[in-house]
C-alpha atoms as a PDB file:
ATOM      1  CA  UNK A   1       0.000   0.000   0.000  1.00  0.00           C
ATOM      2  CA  UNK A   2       1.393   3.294  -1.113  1.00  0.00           C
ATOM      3  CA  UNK A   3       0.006   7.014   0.326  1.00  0.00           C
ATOM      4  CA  UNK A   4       0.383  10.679  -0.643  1.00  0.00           C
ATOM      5  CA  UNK A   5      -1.097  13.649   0.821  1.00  0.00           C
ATOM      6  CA  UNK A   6      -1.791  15.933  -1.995  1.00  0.00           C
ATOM      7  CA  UNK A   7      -2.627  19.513  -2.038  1.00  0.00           C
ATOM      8  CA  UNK A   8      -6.080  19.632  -4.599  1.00  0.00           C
ATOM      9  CA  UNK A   9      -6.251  22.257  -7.131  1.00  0.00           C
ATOM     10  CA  UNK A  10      -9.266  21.173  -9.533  1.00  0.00           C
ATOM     11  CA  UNK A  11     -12.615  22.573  -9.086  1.00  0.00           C
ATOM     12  CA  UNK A  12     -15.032  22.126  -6.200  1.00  0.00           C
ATOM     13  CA  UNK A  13     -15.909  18.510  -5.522  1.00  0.00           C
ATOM     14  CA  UNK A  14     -19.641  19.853  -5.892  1.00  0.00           C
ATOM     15  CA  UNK A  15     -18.435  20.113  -9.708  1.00  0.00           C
ATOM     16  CA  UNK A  16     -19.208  16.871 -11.459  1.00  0.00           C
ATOM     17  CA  UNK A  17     -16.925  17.363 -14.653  1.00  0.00           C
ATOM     18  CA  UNK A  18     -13.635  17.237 -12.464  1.00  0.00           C
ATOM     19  CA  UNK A  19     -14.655  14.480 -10.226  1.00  0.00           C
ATOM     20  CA  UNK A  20     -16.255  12.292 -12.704  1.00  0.00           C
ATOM     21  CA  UNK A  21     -12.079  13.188 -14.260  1.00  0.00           C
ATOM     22  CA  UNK A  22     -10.704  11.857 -11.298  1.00  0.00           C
ATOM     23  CA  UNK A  23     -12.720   8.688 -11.836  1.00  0.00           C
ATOM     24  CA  UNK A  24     -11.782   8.175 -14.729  1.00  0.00           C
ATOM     25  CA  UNK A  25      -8.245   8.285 -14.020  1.00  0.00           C
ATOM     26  CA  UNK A  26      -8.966   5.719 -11.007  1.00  0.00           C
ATOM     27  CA  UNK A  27     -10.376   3.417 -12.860  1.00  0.00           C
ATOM     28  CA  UNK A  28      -7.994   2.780 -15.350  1.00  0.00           C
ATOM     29  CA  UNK A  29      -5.858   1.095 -12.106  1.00  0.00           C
ATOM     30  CA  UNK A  30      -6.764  -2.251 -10.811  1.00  0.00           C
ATOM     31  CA  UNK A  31      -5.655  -1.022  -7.228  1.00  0.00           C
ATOM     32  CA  UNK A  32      -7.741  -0.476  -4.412  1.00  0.00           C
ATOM     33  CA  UNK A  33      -7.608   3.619  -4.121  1.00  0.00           C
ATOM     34  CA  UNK A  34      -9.167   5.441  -1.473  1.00  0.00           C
ATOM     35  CA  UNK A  35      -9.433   9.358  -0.940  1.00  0.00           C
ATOM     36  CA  UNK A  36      -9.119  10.437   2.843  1.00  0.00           C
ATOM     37  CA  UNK A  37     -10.177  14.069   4.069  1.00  0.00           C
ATOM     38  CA  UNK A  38     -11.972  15.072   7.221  1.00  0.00           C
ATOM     39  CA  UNK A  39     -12.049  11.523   8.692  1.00  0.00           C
ATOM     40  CA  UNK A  40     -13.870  10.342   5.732  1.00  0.00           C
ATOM     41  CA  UNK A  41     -12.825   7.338   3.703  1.00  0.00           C
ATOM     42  CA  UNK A  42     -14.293   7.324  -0.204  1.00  0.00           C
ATOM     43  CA  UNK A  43     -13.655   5.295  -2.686  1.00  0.00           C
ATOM     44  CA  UNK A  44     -11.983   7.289  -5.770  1.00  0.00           C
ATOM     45  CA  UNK A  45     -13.850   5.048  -8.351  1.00  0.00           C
ATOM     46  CA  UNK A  46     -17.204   5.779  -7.219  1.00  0.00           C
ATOM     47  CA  UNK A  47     -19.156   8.833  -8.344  1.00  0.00           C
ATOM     48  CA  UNK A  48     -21.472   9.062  -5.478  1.00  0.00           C
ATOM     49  CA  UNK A  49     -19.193   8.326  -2.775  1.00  0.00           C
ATOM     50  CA  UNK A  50     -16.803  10.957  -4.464  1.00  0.00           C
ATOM     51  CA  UNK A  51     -19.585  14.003  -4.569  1.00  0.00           C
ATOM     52  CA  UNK A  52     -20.128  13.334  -0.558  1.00  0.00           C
ATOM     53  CA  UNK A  53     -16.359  14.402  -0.108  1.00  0.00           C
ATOM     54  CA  UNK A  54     -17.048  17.583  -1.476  1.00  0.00           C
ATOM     55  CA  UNK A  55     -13.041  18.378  -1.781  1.00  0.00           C
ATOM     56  CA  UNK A  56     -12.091  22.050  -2.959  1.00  0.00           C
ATOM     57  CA  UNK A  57      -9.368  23.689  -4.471  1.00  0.00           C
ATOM     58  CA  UNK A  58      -6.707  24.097  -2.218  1.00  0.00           C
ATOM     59  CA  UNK A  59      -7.829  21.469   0.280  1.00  0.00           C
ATOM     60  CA  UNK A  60      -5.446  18.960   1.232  1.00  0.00           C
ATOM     61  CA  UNK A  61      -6.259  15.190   0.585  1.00  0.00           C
ATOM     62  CA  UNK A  62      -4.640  11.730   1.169  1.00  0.00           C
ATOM     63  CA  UNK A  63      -4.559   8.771  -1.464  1.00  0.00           C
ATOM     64  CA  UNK A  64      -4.162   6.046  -0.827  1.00  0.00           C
ATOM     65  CA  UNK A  65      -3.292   3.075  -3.414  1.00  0.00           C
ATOM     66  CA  UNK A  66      -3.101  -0.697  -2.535  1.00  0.00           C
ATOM     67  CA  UNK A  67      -2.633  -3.344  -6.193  1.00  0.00           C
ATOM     68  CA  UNK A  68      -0.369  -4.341  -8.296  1.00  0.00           C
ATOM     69  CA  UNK A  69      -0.103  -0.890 -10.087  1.00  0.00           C
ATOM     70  CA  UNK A  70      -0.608   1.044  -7.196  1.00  0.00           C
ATOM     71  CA  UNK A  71       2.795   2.660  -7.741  1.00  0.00           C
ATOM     72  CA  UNK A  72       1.457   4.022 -11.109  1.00  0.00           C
ATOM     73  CA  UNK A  73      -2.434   5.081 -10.056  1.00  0.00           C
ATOM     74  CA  UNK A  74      -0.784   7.213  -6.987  1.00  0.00           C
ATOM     75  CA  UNK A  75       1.699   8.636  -9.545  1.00  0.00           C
ATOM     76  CA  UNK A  76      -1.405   9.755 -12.062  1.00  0.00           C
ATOM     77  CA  UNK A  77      -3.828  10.609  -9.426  1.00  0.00           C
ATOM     78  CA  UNK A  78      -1.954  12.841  -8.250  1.00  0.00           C
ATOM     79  CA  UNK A  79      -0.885  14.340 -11.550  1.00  0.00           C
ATOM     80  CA  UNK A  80      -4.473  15.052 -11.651  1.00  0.00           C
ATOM     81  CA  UNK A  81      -5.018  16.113  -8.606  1.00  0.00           C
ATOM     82  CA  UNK A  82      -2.275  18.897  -8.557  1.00  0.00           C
ATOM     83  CA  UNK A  83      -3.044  20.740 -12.243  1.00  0.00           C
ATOM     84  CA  UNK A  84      -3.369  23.545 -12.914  1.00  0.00           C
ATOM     85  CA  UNK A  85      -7.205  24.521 -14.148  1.00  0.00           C
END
């Protein structure tokens, strides 16, 4: 299991074009990945459980990865996370 805590700078999570992005990107991994901010635990593949996060530019977030690639889906995840919109 690999984990990053990554400053977000895409839109609001109340947004759905940048979060159903970030699913995208998750879902291309086999791992396991889970986004972590204010206690709560979502799964980064799911739409719903995504929107309840409600992450914000600026915010900070952790990832975590656990899979074969999980090496590679922290690495683009947070390439996504960190870009500049």
């Amino acid at each position: 299991m690999v984990s990053k805590d990554i400053s977000v700078n895409i839109g609001s999570g109340n947004d759905v074009g940048p979060v159903a992005e970030l699913i995208q990107v998750a879902s291309q991994f086999k791992s396991v990945i889970y986004v972590i901010s204010d206690n709560k635990h979502v799964n980064a593949k799911s739409l719903m459980g995504m929107m309840t996060l409600g992450v914000s530019k600026g915010q900070q977030v952790c990832v975590t990865c656990e899979g074969e690639d999980e090496e590679e889906a922290l690495s683009q995840i947070e390439d996504f996370l960190s870009k500049e919109n």
